[in-house]
Protein backbone atom coordinates (compact mmCIF):
# COMPACT_ATOMS: atom_id res chain seq x y z
CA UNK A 1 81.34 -44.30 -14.80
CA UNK A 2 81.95 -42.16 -11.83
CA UNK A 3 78.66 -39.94 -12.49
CA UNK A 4 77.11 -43.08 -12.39
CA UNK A 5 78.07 -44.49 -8.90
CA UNK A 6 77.88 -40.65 -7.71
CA UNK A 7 74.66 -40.53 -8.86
CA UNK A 8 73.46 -43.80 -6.84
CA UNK A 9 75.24 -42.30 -4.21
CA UNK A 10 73.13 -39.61 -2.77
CA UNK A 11 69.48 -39.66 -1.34
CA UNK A 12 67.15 -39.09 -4.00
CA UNK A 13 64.76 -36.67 -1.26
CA UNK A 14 68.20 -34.29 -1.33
CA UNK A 15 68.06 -34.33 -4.98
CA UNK A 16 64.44 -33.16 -4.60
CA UNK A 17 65.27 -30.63 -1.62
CA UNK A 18 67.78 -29.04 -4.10
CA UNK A 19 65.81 -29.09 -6.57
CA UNK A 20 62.31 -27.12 -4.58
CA UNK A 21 64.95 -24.79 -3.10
CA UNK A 22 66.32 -23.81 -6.61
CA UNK A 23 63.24 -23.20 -8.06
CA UNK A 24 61.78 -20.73 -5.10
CA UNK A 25 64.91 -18.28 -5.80
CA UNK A 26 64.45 -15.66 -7.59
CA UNK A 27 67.10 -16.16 -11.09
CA UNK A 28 69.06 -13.49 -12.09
CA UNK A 29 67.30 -12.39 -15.75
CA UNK A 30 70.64 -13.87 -18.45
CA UNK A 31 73.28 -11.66 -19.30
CA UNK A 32 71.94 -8.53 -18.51
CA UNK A 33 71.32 -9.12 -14.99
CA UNK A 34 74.55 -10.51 -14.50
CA UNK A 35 75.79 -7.11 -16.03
CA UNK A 36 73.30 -5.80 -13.76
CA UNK A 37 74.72 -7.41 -10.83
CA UNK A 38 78.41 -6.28 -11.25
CA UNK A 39 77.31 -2.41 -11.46
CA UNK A 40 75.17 -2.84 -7.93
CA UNK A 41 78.91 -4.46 -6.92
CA UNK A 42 80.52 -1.06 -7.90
CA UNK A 43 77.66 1.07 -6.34
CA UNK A 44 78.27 -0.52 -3.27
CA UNK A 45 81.42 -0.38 -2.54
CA UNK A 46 81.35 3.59 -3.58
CA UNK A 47 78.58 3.56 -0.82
CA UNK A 48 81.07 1.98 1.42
CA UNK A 49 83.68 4.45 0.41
CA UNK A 50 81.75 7.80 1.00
CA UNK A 51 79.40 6.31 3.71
CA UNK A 52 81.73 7.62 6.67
CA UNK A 53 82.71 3.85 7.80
CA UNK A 54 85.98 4.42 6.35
CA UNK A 55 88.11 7.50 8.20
CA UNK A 56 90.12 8.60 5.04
CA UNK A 57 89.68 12.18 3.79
CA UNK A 58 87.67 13.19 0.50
CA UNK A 59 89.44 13.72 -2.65
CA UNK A 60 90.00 16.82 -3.31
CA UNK A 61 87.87 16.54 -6.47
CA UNK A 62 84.29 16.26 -4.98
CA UNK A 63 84.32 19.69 -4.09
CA UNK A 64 81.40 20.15 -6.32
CA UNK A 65 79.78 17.38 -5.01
CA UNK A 66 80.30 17.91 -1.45
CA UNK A 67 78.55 21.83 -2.51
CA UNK A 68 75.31 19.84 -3.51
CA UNK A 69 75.30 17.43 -0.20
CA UNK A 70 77.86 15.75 2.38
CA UNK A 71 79.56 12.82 1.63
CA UNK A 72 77.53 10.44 3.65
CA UNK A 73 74.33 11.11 1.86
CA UNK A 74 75.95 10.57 -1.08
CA UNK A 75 76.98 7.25 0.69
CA UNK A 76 73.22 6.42 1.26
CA UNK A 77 73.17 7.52 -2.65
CA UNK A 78 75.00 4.87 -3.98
CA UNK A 79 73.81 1.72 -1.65
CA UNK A 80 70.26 3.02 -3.41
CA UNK A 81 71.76 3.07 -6.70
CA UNK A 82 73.65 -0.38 -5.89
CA UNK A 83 70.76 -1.79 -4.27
CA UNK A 84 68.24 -0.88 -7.39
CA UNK A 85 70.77 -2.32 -9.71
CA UNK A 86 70.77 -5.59 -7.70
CA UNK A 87 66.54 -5.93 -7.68
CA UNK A 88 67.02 -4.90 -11.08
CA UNK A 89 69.14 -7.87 -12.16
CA UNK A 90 66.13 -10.01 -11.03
CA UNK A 91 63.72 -8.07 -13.31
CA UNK A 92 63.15 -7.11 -17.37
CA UNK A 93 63.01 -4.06 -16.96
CA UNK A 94 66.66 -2.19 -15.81
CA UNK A 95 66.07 1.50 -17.28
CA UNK A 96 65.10 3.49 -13.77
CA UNK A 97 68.43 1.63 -12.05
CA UNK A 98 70.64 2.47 -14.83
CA UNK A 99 69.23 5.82 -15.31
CA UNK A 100 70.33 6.93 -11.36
CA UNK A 101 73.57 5.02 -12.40
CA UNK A 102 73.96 7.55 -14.85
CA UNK A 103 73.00 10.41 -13.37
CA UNK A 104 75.45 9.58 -10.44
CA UNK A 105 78.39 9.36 -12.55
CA UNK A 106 77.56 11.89 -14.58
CA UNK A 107 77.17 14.65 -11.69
CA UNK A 108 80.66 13.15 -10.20
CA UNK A 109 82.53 13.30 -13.58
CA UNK A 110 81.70 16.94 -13.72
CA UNK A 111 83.24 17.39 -10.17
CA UNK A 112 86.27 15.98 -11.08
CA UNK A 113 86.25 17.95 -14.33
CA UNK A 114 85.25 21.34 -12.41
CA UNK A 115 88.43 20.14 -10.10
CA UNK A 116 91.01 19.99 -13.20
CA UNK A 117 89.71 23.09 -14.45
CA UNK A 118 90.01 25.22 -11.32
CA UNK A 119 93.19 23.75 -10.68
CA UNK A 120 94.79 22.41 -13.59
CA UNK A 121 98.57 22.03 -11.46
CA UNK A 122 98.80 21.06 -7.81
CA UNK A 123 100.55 23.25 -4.93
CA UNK A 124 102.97 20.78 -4.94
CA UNK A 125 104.25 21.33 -8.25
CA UNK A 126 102.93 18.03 -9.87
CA UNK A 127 99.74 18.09 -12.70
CA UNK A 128 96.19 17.34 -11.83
CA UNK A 129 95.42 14.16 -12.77
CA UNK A 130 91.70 14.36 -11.95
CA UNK A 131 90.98 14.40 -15.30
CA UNK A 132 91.32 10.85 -15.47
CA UNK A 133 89.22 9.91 -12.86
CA UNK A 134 86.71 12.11 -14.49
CA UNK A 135 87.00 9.98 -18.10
CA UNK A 136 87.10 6.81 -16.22
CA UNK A 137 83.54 8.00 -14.30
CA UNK A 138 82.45 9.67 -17.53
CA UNK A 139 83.18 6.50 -19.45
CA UNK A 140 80.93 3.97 -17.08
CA UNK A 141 78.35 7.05 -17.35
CA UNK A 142 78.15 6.76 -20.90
CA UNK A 143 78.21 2.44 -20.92
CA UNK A 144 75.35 2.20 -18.13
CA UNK A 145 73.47 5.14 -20.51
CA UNK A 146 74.03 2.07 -23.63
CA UNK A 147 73.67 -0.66 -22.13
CA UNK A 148 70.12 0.47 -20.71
CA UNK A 149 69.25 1.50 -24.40
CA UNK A 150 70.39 -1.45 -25.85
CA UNK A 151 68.14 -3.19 -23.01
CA UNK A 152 65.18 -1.31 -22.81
CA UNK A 153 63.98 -0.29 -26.20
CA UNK A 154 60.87 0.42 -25.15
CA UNK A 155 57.53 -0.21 -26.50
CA UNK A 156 58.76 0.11 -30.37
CA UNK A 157 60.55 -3.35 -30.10
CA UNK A 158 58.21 -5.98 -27.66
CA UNK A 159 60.05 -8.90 -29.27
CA UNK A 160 63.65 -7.77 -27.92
CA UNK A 161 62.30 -8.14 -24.47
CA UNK A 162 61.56 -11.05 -23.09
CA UNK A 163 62.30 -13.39 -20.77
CA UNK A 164 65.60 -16.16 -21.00
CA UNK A 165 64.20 -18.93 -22.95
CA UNK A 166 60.43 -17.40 -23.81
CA UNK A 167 59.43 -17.92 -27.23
CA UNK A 168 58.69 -14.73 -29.67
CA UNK A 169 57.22 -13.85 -32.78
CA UNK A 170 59.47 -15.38 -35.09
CA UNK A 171 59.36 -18.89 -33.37
């Protein structure tokens, strides 16, 4: 009964407002560009981290990283990576996003792993836990690497990609 009255309630030219202004922005693409969206989210705020807004000192793991570039254009790295992700959500296709996803992680797992290995016991006595870091990073390499296979199957399999609600073949 409430709906009802609510309903009566408001002007029907802001029902129609709301309605235009829905339909001119762009919709994130289901599932996947929601999973899209919370990657760009993580990419960011790495870009935030490394950028050089944030006076904190590097981790003593990126010392491999730090030997390919500096910090803050591996900063400018990841807002490209998060911002690619984001567009991507919008969009069918997601493999050149995930791919520098990938890539990024990938290259920053080995630093940490390069770190364990050269020193597998801190000076002060306690064990290098960098390892972990380097799983965890390792570990969103390898789900961004599957989820933009099980996304993007490529030419071999049209009628797995399409658009939320489209019909395919076997309609």
């Amino acid at each position: 009964m409430f709906s009802r009255v609510k309903k009566y309630l408001r002007p029907k030219w802001m029902c129609k407002v709301r309605r235009n202004a829905m339909d001119m922005l762009p919709k994130v693409y289901g599932p996947r560009g929601t999973i899209m969206l919370g990657k760009g989210i993580i990419c960011l705020c790495f870009g935030f981290a490394y950028i050089g807004v944030l006076k904190t000192a590097p981790s003593p793991g990126l010392d491999l990283v730090i030997r390919i570039m500096p910090l803050p254009l591996w900063g400018v790295l990841w807002f490209i990576a998060g911002f690619m992700l984001i567009a991507a959500a919008f969009r069918v296709d997601h493999s050149r996003a995930l791919g520098m996803l990938t890539a990024m992680l990938s290259i920053w797992a080995l630093s940490y792993i390069d770190y364990f290995g050269r020193v597998p016991v801190l000076p002060n006595g306690n064990d290098n836990t960098a390892f972990l870091f380097a799983a965890i990073l390792a570990g969103m390499a390898l789900s961004a690497a599957g989820i933009a296979r099980m996304l993007n199957h490529g030419k071999s399999h049209p009628e797995i990609i399409v658009a939320p609600g489209e019909a395919t073949s076997d309609d």
